[in-house]
C-alpha atoms as a PDB file:
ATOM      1  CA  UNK A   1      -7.495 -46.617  -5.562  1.00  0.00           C
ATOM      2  CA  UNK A   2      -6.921 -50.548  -5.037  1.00  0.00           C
ATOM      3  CA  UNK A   3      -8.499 -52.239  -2.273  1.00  0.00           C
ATOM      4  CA  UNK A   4      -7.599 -55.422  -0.434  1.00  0.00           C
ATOM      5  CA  UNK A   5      -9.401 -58.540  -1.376  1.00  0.00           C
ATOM      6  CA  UNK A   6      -9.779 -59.514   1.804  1.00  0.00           C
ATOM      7  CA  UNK A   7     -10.865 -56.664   4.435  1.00  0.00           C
ATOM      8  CA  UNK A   8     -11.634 -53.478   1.608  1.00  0.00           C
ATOM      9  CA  UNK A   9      -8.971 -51.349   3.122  1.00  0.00           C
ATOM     10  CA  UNK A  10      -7.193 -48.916   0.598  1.00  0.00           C
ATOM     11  CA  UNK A  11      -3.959 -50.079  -0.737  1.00  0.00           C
ATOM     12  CA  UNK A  12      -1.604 -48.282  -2.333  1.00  0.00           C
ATOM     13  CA  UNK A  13       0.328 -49.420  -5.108  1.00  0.00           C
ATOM     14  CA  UNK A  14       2.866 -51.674  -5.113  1.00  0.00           C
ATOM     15  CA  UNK A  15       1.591 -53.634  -1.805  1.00  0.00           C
ATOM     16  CA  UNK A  16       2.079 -56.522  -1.932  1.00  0.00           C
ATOM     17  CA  UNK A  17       0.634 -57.110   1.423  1.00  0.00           C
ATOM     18  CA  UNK A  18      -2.569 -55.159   2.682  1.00  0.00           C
ATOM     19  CA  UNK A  19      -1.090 -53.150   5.671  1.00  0.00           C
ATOM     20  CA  UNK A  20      -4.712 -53.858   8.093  1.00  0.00           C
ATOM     21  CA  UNK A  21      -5.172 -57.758   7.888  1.00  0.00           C
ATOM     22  CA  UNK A  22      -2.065 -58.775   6.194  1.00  0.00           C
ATOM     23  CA  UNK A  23      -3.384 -60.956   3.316  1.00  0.00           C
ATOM     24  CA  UNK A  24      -1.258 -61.223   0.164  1.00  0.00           C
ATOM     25  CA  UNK A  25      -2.611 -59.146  -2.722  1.00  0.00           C
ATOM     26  CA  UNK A  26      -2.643 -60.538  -6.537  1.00  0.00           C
ATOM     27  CA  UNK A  27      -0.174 -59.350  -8.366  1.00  0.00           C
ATOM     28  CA  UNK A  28      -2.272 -59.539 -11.885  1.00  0.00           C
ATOM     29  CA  UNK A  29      -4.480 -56.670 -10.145  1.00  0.00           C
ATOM     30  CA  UNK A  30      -1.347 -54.710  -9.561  1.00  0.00           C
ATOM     31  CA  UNK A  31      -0.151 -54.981 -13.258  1.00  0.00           C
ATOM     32  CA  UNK A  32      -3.266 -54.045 -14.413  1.00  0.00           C
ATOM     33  CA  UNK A  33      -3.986 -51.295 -12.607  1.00  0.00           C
ATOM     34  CA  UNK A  34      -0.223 -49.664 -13.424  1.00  0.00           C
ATOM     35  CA  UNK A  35      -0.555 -50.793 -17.197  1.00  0.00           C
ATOM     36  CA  UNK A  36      -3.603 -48.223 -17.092  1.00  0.00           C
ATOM     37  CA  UNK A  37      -2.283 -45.554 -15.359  1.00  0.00           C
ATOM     38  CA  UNK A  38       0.398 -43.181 -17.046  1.00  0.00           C
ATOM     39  CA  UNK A  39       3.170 -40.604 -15.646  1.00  0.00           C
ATOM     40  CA  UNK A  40       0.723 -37.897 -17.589  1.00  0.00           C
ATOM     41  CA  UNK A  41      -2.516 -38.789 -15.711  1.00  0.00           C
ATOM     42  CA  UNK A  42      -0.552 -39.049 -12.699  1.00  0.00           C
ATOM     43  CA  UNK A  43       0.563 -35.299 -12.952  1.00  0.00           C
ATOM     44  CA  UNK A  44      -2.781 -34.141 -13.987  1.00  0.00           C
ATOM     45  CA  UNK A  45      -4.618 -35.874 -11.439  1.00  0.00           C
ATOM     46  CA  UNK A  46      -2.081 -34.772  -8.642  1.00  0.00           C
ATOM     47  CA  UNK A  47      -2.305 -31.046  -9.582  1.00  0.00           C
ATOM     48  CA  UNK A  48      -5.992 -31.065  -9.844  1.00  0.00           C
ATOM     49  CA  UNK A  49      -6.478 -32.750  -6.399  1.00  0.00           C
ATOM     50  CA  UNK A  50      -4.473 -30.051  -5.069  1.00  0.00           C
ATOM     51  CA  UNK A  51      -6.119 -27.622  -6.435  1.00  0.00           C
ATOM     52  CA  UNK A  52      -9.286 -28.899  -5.457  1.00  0.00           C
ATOM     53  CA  UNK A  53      -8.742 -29.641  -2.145  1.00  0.00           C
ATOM     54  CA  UNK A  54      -7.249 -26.044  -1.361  1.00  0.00           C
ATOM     55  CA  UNK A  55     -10.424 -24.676  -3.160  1.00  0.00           C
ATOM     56  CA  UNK A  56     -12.289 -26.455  -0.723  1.00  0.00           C
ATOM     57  CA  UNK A  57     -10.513 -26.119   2.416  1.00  0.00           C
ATOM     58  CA  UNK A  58     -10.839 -22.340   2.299  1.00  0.00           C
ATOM     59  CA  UNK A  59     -14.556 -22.917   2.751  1.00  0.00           C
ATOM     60  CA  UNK A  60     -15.271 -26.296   4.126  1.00  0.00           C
ATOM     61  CA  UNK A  61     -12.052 -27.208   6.122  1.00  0.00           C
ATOM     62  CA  UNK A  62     -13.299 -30.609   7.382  1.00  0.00           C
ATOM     63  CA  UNK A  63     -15.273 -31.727   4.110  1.00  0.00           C
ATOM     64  CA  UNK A  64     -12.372 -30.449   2.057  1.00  0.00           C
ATOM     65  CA  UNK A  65      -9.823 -32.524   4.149  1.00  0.00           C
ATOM     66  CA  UNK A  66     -11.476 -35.826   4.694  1.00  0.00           C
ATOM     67  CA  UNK A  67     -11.996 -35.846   0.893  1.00  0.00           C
ATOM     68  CA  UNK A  68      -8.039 -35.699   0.177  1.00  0.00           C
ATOM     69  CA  UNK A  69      -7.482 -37.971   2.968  1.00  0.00           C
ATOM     70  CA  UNK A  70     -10.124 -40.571   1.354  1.00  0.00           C
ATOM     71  CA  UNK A  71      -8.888 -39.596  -2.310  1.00  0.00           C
ATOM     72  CA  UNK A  72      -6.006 -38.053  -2.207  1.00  0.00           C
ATOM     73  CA  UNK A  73      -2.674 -40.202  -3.387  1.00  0.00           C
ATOM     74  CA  UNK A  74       0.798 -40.477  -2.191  1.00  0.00           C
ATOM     75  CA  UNK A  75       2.111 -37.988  -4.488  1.00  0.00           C
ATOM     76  CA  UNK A  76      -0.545 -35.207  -4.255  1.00  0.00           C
ATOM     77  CA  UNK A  77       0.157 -35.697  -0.104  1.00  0.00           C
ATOM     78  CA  UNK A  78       3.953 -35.106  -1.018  1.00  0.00           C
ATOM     79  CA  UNK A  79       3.276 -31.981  -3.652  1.00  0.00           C
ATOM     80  CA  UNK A  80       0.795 -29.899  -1.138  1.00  0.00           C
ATOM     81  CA  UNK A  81       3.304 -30.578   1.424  1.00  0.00           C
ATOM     82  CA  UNK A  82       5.773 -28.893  -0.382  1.00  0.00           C
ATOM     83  CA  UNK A  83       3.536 -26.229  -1.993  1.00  0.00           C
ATOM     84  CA  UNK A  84       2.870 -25.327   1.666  1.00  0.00           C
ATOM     85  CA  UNK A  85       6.538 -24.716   2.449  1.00  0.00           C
ATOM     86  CA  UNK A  86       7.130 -22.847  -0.507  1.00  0.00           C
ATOM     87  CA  UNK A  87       3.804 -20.662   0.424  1.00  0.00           C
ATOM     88  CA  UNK A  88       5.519 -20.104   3.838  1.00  0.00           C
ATOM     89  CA  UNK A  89       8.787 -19.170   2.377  1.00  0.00           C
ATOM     90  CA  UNK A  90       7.120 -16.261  -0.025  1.00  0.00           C
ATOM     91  CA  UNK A  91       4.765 -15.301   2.898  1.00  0.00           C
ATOM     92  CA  UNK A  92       8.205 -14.858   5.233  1.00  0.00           C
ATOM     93  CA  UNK A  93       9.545 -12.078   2.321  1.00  0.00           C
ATOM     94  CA  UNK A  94       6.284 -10.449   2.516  1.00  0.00           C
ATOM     95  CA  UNK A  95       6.291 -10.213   6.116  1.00  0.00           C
ATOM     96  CA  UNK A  96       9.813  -9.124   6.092  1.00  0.00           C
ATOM     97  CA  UNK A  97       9.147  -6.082   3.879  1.00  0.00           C
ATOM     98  CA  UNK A  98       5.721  -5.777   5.906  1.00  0.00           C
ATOM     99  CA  UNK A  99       8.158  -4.784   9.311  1.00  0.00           C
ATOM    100  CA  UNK A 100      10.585  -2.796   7.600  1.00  0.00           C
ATOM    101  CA  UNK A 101       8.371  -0.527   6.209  1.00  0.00           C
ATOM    102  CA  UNK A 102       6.341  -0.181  10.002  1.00  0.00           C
ATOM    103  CA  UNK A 103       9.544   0.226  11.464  1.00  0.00           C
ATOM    104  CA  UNK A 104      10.146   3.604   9.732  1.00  0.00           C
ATOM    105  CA  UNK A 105       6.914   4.469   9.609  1.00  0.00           C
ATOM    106  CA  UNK A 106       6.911   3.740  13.181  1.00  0.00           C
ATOM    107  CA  UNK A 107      10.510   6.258  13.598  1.00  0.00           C
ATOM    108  CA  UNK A 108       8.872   9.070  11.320  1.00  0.00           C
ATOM    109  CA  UNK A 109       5.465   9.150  13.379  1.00  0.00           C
ATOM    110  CA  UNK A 110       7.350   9.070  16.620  1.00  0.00           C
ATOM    111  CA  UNK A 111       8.990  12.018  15.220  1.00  0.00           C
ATOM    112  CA  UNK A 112       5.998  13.844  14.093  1.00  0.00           C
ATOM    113  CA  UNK A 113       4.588  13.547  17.819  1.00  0.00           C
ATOM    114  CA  UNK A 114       7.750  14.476  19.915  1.00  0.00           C
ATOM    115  CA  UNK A 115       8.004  17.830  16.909  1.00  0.00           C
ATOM    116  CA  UNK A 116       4.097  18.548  17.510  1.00  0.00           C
ATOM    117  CA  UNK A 117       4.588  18.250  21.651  1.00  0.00           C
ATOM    118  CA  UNK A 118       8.178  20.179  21.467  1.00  0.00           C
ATOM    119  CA  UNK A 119       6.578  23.155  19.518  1.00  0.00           C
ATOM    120  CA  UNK A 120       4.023  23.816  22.431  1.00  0.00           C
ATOM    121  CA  UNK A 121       6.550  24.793  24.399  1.00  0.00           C
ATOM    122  CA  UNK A 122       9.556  26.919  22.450  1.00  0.00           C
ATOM    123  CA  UNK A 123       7.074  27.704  18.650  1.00  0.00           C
ATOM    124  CA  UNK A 124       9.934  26.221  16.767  1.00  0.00           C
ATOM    125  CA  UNK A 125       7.895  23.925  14.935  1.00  0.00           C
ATOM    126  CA  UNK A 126       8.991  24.871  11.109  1.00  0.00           C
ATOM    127  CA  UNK A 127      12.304  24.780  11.963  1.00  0.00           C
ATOM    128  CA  UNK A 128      11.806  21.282  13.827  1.00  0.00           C
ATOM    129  CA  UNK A 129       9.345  20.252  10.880  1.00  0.00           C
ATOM    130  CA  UNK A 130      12.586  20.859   8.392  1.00  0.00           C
ATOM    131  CA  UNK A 131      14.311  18.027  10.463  1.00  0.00           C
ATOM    132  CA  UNK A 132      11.620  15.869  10.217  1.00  0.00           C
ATOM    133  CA  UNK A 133      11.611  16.277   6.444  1.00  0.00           C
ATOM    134  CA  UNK A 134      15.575  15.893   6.300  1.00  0.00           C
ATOM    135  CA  UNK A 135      15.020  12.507   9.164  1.00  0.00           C
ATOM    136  CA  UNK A 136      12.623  11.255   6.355  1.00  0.00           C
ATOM    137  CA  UNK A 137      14.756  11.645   3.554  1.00  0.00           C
ATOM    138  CA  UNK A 138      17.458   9.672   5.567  1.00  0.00           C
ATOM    139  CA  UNK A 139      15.255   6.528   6.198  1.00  0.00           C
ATOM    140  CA  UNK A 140      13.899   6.545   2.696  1.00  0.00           C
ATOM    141  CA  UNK A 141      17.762   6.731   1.505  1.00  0.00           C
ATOM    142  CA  UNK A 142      18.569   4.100   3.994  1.00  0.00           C
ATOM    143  CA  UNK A 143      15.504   1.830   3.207  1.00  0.00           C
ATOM    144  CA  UNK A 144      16.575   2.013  -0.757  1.00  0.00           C
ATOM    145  CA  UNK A 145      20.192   0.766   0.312  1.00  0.00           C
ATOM    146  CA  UNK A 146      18.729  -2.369   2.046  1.00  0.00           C
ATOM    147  CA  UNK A 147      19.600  -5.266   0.511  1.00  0.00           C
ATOM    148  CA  UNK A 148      17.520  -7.622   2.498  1.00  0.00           C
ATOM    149  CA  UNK A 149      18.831 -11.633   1.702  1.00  0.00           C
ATOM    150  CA  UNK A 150      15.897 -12.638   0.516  1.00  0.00           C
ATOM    151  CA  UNK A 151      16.606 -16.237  -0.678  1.00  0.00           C
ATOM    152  CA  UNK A 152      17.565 -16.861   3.480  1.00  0.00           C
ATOM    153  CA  UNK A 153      14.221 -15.713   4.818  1.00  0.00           C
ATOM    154  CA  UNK A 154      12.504 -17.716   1.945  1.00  0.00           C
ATOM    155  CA  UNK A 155      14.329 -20.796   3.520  1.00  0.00           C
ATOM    156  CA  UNK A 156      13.747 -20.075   6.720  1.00  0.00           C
ATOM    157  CA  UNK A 157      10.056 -19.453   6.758  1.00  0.00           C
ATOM    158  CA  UNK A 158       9.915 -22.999   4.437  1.00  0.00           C
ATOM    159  CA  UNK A 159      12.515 -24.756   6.874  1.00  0.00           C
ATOM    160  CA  UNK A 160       9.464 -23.853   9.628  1.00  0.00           C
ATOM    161  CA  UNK A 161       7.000 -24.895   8.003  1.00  0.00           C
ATOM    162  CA  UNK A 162       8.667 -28.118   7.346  1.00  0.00           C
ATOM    163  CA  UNK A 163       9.445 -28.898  10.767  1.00  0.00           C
ATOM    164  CA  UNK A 164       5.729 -28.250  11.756  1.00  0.00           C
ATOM    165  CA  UNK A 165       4.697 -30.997   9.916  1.00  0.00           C
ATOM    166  CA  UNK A 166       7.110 -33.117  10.600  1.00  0.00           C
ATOM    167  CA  UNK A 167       6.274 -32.628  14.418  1.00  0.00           C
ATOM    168  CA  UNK A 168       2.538 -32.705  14.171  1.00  0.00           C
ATOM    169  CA  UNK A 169       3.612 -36.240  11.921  1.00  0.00           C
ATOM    170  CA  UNK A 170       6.162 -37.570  14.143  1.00  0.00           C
ATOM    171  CA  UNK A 171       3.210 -36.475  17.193  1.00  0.00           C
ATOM    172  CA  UNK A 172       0.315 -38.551  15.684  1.00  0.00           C
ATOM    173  CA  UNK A 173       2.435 -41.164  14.382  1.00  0.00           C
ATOM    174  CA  UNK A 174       4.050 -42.254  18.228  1.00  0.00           C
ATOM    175  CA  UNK A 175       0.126 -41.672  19.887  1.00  0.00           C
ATOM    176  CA  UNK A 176      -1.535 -43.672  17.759  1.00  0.00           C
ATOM    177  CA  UNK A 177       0.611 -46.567  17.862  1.00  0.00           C
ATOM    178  CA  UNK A 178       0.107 -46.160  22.016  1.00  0.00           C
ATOM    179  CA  UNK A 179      -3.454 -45.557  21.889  1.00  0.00           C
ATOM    180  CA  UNK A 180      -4.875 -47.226  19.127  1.00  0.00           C
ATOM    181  CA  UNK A 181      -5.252 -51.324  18.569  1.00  0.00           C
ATOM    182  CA  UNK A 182      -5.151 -51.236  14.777  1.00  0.00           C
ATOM    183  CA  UNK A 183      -1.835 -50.559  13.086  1.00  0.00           C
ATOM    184  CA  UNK A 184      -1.342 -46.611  11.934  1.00  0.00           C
ATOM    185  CA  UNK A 185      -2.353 -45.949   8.624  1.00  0.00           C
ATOM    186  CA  UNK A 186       1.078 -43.681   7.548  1.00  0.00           C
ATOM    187  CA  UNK A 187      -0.248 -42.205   4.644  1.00  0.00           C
ATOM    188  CA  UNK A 188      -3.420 -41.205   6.146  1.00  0.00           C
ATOM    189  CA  UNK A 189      -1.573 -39.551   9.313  1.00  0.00           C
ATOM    190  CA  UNK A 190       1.143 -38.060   7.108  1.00  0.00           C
ATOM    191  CA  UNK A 191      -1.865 -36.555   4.660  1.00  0.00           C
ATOM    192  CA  UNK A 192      -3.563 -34.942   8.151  1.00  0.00           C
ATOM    193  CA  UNK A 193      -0.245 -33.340   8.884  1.00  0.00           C
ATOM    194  CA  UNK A 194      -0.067 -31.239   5.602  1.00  0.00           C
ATOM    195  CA  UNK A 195      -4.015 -31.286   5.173  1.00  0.00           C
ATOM    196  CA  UNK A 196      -4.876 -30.083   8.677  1.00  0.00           C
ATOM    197  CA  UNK A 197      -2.088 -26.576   8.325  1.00  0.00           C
ATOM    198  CA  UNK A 198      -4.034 -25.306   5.236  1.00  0.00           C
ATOM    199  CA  UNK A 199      -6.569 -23.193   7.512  1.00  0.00           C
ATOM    200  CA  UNK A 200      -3.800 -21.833   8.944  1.00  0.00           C
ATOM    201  CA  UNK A 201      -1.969 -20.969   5.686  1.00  0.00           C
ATOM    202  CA  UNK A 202      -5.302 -19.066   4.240  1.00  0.00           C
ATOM    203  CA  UNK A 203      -5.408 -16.827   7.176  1.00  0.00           C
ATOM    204  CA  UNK A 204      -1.708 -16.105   7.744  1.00  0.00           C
ATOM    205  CA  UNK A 205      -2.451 -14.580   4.137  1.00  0.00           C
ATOM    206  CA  UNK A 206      -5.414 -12.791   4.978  1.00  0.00           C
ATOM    207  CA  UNK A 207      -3.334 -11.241   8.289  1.00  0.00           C
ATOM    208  CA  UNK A 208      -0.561 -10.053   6.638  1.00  0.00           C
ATOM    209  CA  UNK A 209      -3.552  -8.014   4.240  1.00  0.00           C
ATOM    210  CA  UNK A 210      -5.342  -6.838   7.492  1.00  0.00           C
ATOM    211  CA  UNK A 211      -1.863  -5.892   9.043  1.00  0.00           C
ATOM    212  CA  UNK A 212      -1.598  -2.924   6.293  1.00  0.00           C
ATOM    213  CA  UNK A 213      -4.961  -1.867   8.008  1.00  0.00           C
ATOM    214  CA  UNK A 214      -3.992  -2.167  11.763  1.00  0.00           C
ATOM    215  CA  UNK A 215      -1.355  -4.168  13.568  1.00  0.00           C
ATOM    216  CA  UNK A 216      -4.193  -5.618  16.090  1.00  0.00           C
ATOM    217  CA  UNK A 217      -6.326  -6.914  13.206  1.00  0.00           C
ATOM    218  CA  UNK A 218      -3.772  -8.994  11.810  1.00  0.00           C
ATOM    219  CA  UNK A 219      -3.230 -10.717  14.948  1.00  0.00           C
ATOM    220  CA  UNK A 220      -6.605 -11.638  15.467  1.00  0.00           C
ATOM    221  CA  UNK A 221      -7.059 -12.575  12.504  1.00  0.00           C
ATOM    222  CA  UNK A 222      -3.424 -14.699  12.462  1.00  0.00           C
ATOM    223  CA  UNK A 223      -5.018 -15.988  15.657  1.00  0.00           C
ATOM    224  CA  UNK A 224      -8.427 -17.402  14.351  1.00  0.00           C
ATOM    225  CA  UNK A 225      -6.183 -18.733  11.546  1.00  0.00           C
ATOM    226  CA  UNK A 226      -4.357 -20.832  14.614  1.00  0.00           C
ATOM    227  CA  UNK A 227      -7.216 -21.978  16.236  1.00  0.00           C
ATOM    228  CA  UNK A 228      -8.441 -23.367  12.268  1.00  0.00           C
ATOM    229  CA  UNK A 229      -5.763 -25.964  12.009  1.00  0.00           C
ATOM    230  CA  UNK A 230      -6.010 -27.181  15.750  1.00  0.00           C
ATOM    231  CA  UNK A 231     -10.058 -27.747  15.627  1.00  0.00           C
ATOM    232  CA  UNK A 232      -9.459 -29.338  11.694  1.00  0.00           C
ATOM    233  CA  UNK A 233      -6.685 -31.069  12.926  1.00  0.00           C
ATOM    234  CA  UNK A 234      -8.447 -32.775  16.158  1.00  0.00           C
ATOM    235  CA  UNK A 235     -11.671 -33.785  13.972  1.00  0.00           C
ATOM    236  CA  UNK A 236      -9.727 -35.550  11.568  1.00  0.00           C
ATOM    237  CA  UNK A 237      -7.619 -37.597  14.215  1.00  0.00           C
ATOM    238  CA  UNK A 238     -10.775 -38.410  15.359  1.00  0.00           C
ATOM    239  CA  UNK A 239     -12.329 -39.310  12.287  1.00  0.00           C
ATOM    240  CA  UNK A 240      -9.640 -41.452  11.354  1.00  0.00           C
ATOM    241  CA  UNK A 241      -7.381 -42.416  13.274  1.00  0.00           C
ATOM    242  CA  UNK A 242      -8.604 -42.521  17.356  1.00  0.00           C
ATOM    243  CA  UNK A 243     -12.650 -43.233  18.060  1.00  0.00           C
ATOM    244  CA  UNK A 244     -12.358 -41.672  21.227  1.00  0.00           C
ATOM    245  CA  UNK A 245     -12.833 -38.273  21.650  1.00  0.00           C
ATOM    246  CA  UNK A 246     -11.327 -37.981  24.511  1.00  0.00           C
ATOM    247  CA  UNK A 247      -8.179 -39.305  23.975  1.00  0.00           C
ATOM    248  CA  UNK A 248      -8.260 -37.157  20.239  1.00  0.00           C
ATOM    249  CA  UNK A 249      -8.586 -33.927  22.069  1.00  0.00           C
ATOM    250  CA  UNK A 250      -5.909 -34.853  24.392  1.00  0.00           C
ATOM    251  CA  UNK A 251      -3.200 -35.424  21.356  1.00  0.00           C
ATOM    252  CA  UNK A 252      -4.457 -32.409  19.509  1.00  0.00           C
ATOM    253  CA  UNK A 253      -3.540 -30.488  22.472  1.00  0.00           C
ATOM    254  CA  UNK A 254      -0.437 -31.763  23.377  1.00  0.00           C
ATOM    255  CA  UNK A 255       0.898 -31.925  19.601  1.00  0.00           C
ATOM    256  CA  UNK A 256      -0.139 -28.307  19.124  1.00  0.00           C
ATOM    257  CA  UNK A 257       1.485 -26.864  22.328  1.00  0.00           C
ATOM    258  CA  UNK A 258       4.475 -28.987  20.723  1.00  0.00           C
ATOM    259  CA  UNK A 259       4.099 -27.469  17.571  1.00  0.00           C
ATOM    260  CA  UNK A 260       3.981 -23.632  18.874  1.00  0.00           C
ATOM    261  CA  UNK A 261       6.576 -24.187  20.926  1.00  0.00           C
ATOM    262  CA  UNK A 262       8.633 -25.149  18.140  1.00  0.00           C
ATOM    263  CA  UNK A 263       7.476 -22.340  15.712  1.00  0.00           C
ATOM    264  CA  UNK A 264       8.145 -19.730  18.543  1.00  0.00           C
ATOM    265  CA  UNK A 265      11.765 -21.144  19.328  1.00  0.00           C
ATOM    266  CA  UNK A 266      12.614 -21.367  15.418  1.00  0.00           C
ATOM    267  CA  UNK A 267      10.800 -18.084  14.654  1.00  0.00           C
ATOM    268  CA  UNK A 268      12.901 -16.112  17.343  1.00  0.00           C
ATOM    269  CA  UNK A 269      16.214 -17.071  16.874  1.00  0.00           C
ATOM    270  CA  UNK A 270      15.786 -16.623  12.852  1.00  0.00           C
ATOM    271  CA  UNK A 271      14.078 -13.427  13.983  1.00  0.00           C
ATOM    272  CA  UNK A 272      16.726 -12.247  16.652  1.00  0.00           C
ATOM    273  CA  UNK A 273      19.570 -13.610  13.792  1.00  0.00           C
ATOM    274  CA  UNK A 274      18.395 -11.582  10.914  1.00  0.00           C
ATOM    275  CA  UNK A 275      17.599  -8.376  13.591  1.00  0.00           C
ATOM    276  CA  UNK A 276      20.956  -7.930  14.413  1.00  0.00           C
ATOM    277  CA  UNK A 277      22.126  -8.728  10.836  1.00  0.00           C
ATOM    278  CA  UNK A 278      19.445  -5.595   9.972  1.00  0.00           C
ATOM    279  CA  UNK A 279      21.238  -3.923  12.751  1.00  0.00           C
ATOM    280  CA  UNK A 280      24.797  -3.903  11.073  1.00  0.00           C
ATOM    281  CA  UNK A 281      23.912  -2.847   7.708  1.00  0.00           C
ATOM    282  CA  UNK A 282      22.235  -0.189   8.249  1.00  0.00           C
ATOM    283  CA  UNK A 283      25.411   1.005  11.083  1.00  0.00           C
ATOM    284  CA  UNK A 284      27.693   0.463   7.620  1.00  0.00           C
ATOM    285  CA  UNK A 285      24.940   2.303   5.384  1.00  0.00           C
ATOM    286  CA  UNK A 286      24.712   5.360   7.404  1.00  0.00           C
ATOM    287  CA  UNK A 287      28.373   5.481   7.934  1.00  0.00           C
ATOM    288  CA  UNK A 288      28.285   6.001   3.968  1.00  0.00           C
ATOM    289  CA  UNK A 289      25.655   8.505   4.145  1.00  0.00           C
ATOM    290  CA  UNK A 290      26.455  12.155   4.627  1.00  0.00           C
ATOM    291  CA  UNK A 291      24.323  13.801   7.150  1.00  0.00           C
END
């Protein structure tokens, strides 16, 4: 990575100014530096950054992000940003088929219970337990007619994501430039935003595993995944971009109350939209089925 002649800070290419003291760069440096540099090693170098730094992250969250922040280009920032949307939009379809399947498993164990109490009462439990088989066979019959649009939860989960980092950006962008006397490094704060929502990606994986276990775990779990990003994310505005703890701990709470508040309000409408959408096909599948 370049570095001004004048102060040291990190440049990136094509500045022709350094962004921190404002001195004019030489442009020989810049020519020389691109003639060396080629659209191949680019690729490979972004790819393996990324793949470093999510190695990393898994284990040492803060280590693992203040390395891409220091090393990381431009382009890797841009790739894991949308590698993390696309993550979200796959991790939406599994979730999706995750609450379908509890939902009838939910209906058939429901059943089993009311059967079980029922039979205490009038001993018409085989008879009761030959409706339970014939209810099963319906939701299974049902459940293979779904044809669940998966290409619009995929873009809905990735539209989310998206919009997270463009508030916890758009958040640390406008505080800094209050709070802070130097001039906002963009790249660095825009490199946070993606960086810092990693923790939270690894465990929103691992809770949709633990769900298949129990419900309760997967919240926790989803949770601790949560609480990940905010701690990652205050460190590294206070590593880099505002000295004072105080005022970093006051930003990192206000942008992630912003940020759930947003993810809730998204999530439930796309939720409540594609609830009653579930809703009416499976009104029009069971009118098809014969009873």
């Amino acid at each position: 990575m370049l570095k001004c002649k004048n102060c040291g800070f990190n440049l990136e290419e094509g500045d022709v100014f350094c962004p921190n003291c404002g001195s004019k760069q030489q442009e020989e440096s810049f020519k020389d530096y691109s003639s060396n540099q080629t659209p191949k090693s680019y690729n490979q170098l972004d790819f393996q950054q990324i793949i470093n730094v999510s190695t990393q992250m898994f284990l040492k969250p803060i280590d693992g992000a203040k390395k891409f922040i220091e090393e990381g280009s431009k382009q890797t920032a841009l790739i894991l940003g949308v590698v993390i949307c696309l993550i979200q939009g796959f991790l939406g379809i599994w979730k999706t088929n995750q609450i379908i399947n509890n939902i009838s498993k939910t209906i058939i164990d429901f059943a089993k219970s009311v059967n079980s109490f029922m039979s205490l009462f009038n001993g018409e439990y085989l008879r009761d337990l030959n409706d339970l088989v014939d209810l099963t066979q319906v939701i299974d019959k049902i459940k293979s007619l779904i044809q669940l649009p998966y290409g619009k939860i995929f873009l809905q989960n990735a539209i989310i994501m998206f919009v997270i980092i463009l508030v916890v950006f758009i958040g640390m962008l406008i505080f800094t430039n209050i709070l802070s006397k130097e001039k906002s490094d963009v790249l660095a704060i825009f490199k946070i935003s993606v960086v810092s929502l990693l923790p939270f990606v690894y465990f929103e994986i691992l809770s949709i595993i633990a769900s298949y276990i129990t419900f309760y775990l997967g919240i926790i779990i989803l949770l601790f995944g949560i609480f990940a990003s905010i701690i990652s994310l205050n460190r590294l505005i206070n590593i880099y971009l505002i000295s004072n703890e105080n005022h970093s701990v006051f930003i990192t709470a206000f942008i992630s109350i912003i940020a759930l508040i947003v993810f809730t309000t998204i999530t439930a409408k796309y939720m409540r939209t594609n609830f009653m959408w579930l809703i009416n096909h499976i009104k029009n599948i069971s009118n098809m089925i014969d009873f």
